[in-house]
N, C-alpha and C. Protein backbone atom coordinates (compact mmCIF):
# COMPACT_ATOMS: atom_id res chain seq x y z
N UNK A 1 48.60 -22.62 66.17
CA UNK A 1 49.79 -21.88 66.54
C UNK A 1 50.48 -22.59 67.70
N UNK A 2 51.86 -23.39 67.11
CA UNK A 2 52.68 -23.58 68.86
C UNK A 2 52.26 -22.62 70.06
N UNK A 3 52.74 -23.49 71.31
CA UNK A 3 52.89 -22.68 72.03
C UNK A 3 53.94 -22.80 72.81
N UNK A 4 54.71 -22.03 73.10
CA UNK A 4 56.29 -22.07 73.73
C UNK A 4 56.31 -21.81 74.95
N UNK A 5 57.22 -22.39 76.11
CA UNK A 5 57.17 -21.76 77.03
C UNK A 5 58.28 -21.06 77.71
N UNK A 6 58.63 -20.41 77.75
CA UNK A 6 60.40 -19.48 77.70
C UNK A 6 60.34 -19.37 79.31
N UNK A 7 61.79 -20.42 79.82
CA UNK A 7 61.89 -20.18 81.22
C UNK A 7 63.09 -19.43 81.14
N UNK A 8 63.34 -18.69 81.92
CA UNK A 8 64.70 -18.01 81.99
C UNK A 8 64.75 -17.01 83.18
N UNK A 9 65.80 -16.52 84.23
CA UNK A 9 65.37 -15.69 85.05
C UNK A 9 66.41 -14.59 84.69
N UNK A 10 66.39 -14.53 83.27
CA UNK A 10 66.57 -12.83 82.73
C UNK A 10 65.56 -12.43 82.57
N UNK A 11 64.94 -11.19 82.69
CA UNK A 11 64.22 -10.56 82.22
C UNK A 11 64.42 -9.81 80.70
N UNK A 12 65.45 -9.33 80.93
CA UNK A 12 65.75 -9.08 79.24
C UNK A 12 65.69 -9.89 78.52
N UNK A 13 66.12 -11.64 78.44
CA UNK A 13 66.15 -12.19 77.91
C UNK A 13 64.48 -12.82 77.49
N UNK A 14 63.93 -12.95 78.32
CA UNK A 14 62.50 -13.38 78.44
C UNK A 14 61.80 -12.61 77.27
N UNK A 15 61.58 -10.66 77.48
CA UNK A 15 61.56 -9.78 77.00
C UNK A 15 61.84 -10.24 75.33
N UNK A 16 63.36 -10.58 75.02
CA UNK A 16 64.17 -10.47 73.87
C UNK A 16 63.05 -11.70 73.20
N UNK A 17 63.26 -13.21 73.68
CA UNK A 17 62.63 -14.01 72.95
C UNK A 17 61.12 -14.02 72.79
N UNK A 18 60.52 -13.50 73.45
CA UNK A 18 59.06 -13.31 73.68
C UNK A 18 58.29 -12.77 72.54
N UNK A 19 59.15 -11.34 72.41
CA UNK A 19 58.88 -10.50 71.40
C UNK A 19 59.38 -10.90 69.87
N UNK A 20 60.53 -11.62 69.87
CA UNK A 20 60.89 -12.70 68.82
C UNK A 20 59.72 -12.94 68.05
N UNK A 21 59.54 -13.92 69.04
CA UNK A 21 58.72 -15.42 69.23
C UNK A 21 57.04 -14.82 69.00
N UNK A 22 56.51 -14.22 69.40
CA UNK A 22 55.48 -13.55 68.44
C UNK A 22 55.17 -13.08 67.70
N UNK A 23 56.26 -12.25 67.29
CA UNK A 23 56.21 -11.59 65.56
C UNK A 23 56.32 -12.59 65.00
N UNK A 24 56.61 -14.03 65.06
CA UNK A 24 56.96 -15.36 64.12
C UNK A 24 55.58 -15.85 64.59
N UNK A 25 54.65 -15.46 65.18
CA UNK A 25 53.36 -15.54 65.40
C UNK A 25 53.26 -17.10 66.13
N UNK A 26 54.23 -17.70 66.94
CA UNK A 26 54.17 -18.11 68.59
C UNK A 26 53.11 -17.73 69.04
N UNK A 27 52.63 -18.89 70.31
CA UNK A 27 51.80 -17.98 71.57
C UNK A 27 53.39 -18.39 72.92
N UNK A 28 53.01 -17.32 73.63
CA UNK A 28 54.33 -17.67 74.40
C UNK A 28 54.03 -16.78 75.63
N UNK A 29 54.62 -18.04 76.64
CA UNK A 29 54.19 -18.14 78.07
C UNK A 29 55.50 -18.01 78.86
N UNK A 30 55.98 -16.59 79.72
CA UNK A 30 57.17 -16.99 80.33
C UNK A 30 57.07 -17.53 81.83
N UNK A 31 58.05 -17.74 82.40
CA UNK A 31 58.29 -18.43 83.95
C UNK A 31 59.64 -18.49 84.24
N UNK A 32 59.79 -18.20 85.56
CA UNK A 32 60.89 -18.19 86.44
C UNK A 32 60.34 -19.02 87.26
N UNK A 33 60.77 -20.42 87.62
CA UNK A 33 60.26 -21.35 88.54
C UNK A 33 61.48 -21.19 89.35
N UNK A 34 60.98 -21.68 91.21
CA UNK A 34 61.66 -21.19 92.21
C UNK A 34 61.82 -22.81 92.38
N UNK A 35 61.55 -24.11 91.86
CA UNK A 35 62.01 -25.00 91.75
C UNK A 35 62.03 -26.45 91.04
N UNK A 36 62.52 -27.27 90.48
CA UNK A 36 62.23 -28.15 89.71
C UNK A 36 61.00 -28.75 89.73
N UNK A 37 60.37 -28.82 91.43
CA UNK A 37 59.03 -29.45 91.25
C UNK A 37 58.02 -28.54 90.41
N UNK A 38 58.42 -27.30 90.51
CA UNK A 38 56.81 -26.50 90.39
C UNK A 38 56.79 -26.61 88.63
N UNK A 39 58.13 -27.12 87.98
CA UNK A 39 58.27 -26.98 86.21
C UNK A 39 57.00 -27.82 86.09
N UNK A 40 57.49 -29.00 86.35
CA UNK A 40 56.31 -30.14 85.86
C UNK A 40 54.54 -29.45 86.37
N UNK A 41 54.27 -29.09 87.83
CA UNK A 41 53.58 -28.10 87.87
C UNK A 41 53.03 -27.67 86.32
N UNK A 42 53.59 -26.61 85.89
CA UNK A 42 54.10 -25.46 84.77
C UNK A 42 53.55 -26.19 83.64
N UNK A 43 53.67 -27.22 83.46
CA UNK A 43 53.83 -28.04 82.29
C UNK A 43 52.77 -28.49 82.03
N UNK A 44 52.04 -29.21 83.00
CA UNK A 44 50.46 -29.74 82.98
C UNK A 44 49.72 -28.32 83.20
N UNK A 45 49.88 -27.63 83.37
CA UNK A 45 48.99 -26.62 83.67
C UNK A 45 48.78 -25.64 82.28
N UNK A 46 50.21 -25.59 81.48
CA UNK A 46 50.14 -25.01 80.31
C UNK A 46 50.20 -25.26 79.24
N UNK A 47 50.70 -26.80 79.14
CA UNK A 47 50.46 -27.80 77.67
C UNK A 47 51.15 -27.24 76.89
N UNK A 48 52.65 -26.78 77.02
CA UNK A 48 52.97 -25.97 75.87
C UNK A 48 53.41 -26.99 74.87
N UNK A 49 54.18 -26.86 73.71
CA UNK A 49 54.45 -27.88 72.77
C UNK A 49 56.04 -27.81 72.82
N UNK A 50 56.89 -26.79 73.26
CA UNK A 50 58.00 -26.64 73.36
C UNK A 50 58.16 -25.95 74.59
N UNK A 51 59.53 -26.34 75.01
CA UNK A 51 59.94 -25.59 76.04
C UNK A 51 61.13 -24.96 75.92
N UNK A 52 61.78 -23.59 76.15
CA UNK A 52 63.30 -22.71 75.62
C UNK A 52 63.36 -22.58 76.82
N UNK A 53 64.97 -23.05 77.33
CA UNK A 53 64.89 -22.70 78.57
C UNK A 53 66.36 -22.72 79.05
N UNK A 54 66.78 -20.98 79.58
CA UNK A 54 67.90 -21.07 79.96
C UNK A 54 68.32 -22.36 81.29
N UNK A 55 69.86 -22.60 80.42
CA UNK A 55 70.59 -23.62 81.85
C UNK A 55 70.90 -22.79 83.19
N UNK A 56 71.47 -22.01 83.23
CA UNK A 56 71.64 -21.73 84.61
C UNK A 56 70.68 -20.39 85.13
N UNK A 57 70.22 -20.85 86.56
CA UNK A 57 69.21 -19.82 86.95
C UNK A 57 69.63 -20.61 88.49
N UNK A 58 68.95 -19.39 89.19
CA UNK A 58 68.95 -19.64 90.53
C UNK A 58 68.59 -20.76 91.13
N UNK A 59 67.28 -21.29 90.89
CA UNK A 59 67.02 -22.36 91.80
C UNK A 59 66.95 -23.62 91.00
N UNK A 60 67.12 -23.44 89.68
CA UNK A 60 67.03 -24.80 88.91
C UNK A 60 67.58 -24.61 88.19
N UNK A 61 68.09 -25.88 87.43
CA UNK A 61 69.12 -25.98 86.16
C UNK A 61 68.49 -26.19 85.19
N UNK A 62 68.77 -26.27 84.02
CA UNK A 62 68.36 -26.93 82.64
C UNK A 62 68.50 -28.16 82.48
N UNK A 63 69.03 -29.10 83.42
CA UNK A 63 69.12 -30.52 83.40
C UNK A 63 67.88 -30.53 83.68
N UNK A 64 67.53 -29.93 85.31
CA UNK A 64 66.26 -30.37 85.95
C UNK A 64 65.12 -29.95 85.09
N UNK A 65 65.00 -28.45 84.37
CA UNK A 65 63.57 -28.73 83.49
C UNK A 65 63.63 -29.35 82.81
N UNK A 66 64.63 -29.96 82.04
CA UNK A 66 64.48 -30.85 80.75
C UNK A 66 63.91 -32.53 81.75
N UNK A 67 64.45 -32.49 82.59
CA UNK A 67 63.77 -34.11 83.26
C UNK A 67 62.26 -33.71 83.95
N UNK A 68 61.97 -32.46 84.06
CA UNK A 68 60.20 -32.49 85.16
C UNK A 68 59.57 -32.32 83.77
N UNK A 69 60.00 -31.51 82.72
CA UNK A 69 59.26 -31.18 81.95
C UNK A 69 58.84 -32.85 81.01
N UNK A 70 59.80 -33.90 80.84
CA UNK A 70 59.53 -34.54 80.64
C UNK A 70 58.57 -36.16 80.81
N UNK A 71 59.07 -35.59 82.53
CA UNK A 71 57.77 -36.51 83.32
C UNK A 71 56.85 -35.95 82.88
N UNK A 72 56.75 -34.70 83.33
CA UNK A 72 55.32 -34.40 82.90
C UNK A 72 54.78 -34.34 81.89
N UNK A 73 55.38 -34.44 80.89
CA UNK A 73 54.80 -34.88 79.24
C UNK A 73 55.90 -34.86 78.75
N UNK A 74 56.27 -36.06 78.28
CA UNK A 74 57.38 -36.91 77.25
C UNK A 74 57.14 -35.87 76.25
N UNK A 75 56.13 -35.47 75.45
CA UNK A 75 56.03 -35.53 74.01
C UNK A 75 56.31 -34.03 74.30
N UNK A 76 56.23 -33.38 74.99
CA UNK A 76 56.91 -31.69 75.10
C UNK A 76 58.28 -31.68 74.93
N UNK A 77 58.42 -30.92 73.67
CA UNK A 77 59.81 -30.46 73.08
C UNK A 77 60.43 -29.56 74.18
N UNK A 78 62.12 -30.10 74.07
CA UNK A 78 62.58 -29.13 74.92
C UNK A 78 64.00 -28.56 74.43
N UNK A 79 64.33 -27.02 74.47
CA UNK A 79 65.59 -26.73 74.49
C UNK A 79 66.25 -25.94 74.63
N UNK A 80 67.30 -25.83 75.23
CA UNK A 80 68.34 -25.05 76.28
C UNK A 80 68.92 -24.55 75.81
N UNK A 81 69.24 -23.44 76.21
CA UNK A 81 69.92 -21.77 75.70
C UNK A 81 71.22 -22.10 76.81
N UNK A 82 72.47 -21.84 76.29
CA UNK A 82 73.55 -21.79 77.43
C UNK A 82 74.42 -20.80 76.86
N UNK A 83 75.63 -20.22 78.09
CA UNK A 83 76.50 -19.37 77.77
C UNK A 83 77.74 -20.19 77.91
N UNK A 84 77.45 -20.97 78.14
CA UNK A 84 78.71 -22.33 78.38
C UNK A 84 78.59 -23.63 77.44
N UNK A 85 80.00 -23.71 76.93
CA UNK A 85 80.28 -24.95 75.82
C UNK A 85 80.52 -26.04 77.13
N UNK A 86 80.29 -27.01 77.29
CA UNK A 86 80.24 -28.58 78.00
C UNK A 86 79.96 -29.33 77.59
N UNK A 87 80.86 -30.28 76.79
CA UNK A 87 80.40 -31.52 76.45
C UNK A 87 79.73 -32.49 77.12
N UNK A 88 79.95 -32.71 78.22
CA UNK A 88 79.28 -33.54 78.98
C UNK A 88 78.33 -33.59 79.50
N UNK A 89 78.19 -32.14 79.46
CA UNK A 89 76.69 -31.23 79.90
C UNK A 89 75.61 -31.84 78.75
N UNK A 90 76.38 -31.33 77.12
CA UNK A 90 75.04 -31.52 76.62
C UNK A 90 74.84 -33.18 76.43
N UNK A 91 76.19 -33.62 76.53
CA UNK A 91 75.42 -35.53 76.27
C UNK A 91 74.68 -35.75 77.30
N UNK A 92 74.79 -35.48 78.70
CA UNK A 92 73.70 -35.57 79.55
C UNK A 92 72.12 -34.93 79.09
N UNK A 93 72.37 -33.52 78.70
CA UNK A 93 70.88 -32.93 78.13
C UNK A 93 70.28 -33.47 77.01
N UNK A 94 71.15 -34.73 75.64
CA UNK A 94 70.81 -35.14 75.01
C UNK A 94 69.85 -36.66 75.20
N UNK A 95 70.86 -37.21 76.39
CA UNK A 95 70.05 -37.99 77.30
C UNK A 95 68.44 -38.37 77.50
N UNK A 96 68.26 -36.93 78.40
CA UNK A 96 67.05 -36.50 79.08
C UNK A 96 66.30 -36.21 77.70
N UNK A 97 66.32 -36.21 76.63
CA UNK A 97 65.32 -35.76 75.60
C UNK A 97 65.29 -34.75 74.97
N UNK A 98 67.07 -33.90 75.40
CA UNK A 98 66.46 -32.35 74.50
C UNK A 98 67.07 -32.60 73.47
N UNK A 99 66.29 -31.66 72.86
CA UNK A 99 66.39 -31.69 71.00
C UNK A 99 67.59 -30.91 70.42
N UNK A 100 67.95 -29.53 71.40
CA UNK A 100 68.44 -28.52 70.75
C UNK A 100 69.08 -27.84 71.75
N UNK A 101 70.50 -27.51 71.64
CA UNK A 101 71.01 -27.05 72.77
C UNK A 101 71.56 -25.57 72.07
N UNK A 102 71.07 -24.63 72.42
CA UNK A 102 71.96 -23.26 71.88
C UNK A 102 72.69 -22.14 72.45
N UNK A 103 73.55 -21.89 71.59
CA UNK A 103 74.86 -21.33 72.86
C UNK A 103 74.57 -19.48 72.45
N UNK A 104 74.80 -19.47 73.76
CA UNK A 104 74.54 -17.60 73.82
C UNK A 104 75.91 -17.04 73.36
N UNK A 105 76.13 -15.64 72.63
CA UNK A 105 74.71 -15.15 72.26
C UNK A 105 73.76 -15.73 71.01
N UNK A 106 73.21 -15.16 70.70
CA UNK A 106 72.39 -16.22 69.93
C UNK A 106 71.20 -15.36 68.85
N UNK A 107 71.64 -14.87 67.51
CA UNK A 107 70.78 -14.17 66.80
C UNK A 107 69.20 -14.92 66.54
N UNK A 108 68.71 -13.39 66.53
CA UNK A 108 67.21 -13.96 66.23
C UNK A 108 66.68 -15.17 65.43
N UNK A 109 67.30 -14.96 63.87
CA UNK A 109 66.98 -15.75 63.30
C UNK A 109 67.38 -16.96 63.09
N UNK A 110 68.65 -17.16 63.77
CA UNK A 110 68.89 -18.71 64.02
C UNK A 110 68.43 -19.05 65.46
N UNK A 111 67.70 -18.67 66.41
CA UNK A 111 66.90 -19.02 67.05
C UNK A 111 65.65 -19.11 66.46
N UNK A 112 64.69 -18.30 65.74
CA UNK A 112 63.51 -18.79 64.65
C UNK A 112 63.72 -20.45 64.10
N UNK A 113 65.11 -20.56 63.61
CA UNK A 113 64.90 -21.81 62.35
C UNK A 113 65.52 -22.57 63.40
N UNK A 114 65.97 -22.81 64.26
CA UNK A 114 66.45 -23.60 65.29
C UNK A 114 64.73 -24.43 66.19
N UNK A 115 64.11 -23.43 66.60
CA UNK A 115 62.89 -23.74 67.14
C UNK A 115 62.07 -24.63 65.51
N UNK A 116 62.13 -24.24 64.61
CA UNK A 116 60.96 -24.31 63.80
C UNK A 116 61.58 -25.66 63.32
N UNK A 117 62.43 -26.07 63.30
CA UNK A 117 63.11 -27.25 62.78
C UNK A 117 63.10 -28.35 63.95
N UNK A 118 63.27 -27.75 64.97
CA UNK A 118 62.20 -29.48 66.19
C UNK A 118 61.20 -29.14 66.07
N UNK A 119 60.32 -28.13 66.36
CA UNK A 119 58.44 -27.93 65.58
C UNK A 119 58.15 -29.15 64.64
N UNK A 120 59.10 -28.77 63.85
CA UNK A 120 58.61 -29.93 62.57
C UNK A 120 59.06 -31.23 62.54
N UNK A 121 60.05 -31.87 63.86
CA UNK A 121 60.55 -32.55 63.67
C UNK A 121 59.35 -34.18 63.54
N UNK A 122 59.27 -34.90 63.42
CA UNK A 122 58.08 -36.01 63.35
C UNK A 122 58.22 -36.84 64.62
């Protein structure tokens, strides 16, 4: 069973995908990190295989987890939930290694086949 790790500092939102994300029978780990260092932290400590992770939050961006999460393991999938269209934003996030950039709001099930389609990617 993947295991996901849903950063976001909604709580509803955390809540929303969590409960998703286990009825699709996920294991899933949330976090609100208070800063880019502690992601990578986060990352070795929980080995997840993917990472969903809103762009804007208080003390870190979605640029910055997509770059700690990647020091800290290249091969950890990563990808960003936004409420904002930026092109430049995502060629930068495409950059750094993420796979999948998705714009809020954002139905269940094209979040399911969105995740399950980098899962499988080779």
């Amino acid at each position: 069973m993947p295991k996901i790790l849903v950063i976001d500092d909604s709580g509803f939102m955390r809540k929303y995908v969590r409960d998703l994300l286990e009825e699709a029978d996920y294991e899933v780990e949330e976090y609100v990190p208070l800063s880019a260092l502690e992601v990578m932290d986060k990352i070795r400590s929980t080995k997840p295989d993917l990472v969903l992770s809103d762009y804007n939050m208080p003390h870190v961006d979605g640029q910055s987890v997509a770059r700690m999460t990647k020091k800290a393991n290249p091969a950890v999938r990563v990808m960003i939930l936004t409420a904002v269209r930026d092109s430049a934003r995502e060629a930068a996030l495409i950059k750094l290694g993420v796979e999948q950039i998705l714009h809020k709001p954002i139905q269940g099930q094209e979040l399911l086949q969105a995740i399950q389609e980098v899962l499988n990617k080779p």
